[in-house]
C-alpha atoms as a PDB file:
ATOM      1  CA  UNK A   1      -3.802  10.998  13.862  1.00  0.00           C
ATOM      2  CA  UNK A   2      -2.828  12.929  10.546  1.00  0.00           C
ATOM      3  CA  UNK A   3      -3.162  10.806   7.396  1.00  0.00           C
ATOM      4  CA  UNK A   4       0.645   9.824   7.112  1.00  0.00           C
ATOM      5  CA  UNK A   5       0.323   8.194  10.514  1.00  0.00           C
ATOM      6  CA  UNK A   6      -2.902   6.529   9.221  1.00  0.00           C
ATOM      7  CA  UNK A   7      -0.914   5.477   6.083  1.00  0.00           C
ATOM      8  CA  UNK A   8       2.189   4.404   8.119  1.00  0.00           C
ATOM      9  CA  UNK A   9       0.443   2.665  10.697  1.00  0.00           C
ATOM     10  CA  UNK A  10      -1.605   0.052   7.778  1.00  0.00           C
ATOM     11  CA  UNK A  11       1.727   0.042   5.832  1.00  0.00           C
ATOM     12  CA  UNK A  12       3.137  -3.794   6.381  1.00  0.00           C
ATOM     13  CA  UNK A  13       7.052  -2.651   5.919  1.00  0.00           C
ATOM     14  CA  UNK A  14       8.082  -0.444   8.590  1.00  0.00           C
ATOM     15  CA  UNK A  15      11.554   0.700   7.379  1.00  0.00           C
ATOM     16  CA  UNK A  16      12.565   4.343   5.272  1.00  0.00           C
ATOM     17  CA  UNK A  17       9.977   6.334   7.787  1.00  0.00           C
ATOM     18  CA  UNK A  18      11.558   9.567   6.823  1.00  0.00           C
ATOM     19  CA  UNK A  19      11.504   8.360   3.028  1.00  0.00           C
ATOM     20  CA  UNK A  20       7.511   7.411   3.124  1.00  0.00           C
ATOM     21  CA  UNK A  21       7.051  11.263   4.758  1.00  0.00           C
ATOM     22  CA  UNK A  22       9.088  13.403   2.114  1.00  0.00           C
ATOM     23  CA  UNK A  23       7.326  11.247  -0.073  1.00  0.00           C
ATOM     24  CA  UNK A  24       3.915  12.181   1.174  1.00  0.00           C
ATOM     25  CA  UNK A  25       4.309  15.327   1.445  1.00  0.00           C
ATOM     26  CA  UNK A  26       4.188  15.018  -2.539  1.00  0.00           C
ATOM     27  CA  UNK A  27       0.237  13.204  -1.952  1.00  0.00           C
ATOM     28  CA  UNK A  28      -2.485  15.652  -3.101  1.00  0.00           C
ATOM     29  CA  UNK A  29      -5.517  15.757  -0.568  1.00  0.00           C
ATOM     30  CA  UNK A  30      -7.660  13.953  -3.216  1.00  0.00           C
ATOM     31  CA  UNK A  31      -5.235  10.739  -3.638  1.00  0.00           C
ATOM     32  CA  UNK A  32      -5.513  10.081  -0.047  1.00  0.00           C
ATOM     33  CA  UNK A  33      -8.942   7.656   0.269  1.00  0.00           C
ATOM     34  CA  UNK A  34      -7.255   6.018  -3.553  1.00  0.00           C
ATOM     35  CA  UNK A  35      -4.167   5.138  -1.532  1.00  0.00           C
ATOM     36  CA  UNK A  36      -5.454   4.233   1.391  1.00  0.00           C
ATOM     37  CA  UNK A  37      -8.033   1.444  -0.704  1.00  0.00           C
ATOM     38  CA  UNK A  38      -5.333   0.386  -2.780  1.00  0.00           C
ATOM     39  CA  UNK A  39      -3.104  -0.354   0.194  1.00  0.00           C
ATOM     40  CA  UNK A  40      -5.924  -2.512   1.736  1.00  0.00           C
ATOM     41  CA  UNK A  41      -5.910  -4.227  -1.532  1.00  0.00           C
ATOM     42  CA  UNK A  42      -2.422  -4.694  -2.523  1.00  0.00           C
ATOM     43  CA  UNK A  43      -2.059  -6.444   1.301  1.00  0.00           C
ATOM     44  CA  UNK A  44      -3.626  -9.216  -0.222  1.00  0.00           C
ATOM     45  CA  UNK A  45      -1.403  -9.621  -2.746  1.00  0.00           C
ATOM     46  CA  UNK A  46       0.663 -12.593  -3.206  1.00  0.00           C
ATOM     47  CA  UNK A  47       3.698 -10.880  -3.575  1.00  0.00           C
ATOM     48  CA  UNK A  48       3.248  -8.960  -0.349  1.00  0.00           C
ATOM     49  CA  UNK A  49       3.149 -12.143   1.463  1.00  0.00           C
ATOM     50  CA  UNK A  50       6.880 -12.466   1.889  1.00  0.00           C
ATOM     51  CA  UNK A  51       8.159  -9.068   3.430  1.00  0.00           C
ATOM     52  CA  UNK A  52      11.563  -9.036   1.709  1.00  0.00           C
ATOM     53  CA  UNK A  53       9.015  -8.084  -2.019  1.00  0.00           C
ATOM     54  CA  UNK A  54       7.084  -5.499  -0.288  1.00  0.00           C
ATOM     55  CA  UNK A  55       8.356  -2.269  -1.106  1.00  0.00           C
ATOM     56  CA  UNK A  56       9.532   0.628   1.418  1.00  0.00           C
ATOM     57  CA  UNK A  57       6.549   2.716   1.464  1.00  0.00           C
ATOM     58  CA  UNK A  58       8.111   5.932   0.348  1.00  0.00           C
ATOM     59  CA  UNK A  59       9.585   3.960  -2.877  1.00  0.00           C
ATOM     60  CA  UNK A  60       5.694   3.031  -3.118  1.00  0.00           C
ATOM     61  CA  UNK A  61       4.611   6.510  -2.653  1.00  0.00           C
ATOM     62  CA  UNK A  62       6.980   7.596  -5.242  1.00  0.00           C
ATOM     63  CA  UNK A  63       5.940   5.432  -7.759  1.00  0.00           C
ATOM     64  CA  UNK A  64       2.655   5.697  -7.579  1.00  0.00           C
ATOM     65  CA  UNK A  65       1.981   2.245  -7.060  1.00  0.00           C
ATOM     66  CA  UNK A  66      -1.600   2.704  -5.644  1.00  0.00           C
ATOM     67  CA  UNK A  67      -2.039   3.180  -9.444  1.00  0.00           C
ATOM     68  CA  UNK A  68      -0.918  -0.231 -10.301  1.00  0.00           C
ATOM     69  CA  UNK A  69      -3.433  -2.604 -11.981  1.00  0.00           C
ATOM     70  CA  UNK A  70      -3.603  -6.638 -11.023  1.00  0.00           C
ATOM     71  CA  UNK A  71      -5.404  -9.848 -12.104  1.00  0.00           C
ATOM     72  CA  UNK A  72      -7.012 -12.524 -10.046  1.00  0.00           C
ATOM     73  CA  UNK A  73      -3.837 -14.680 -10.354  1.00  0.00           C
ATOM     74  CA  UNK A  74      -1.768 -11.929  -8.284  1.00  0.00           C
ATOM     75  CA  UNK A  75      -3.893 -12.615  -4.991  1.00  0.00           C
ATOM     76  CA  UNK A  76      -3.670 -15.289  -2.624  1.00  0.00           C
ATOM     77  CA  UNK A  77      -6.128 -18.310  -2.620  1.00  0.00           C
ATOM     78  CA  UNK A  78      -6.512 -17.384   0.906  1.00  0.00           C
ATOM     79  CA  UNK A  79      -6.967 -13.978   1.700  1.00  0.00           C
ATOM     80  CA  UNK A  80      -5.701 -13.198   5.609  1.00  0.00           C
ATOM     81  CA  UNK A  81      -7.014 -10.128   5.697  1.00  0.00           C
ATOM     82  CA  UNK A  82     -11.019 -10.846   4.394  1.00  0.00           C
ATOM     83  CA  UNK A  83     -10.563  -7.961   2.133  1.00  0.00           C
ATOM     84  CA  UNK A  84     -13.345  -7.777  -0.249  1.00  0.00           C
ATOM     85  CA  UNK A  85     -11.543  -7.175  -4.097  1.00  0.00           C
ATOM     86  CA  UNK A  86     -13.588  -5.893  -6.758  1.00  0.00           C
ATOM     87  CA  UNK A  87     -13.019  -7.004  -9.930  1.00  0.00           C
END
């Protein structure tokens, strides 16, 4: 399984599929294991808890979202996924 397919597989909104892989083909080698954390932790993320405010995952990709920065107040009290978030 290439790293896209890794990606696409973990990525909650399955929609744009051709979108998310132009847009990966813009990821440098390096950003991969950042993306790939940040997606485990955004997961938990309130916001990501209703599917119609998760973005398409090339939009994501695009944006550079993995970048983004959060608080404590932008998680869920109760995490679904027992991701461990480092603060």
């Amino acid at each position: 399984m290439n790293n896209f397919d890794k990606f696409w597989k973990e990525y909650p909104r399955k929609q744009a599929k051709s979108a998310a892989r132009t847009a990966w083909k813009k990821i440098l080698p390096h950003e991969v294991n950042d993306i790939m954390a940040s997606l485990t932790t955004q997961k938990a993320l309130k916001q990501w808890k209703e599917r119609e405010y998760i973005p398409h995952a090339g939009t994501w990709l695009n944006q550079r979202r993995w970048e983004d920065e959060f608080i404590k107040e932008d998680f869920s009290v109760v995490n679904d996924f027992d991701v461990e978030i480092a603060w």
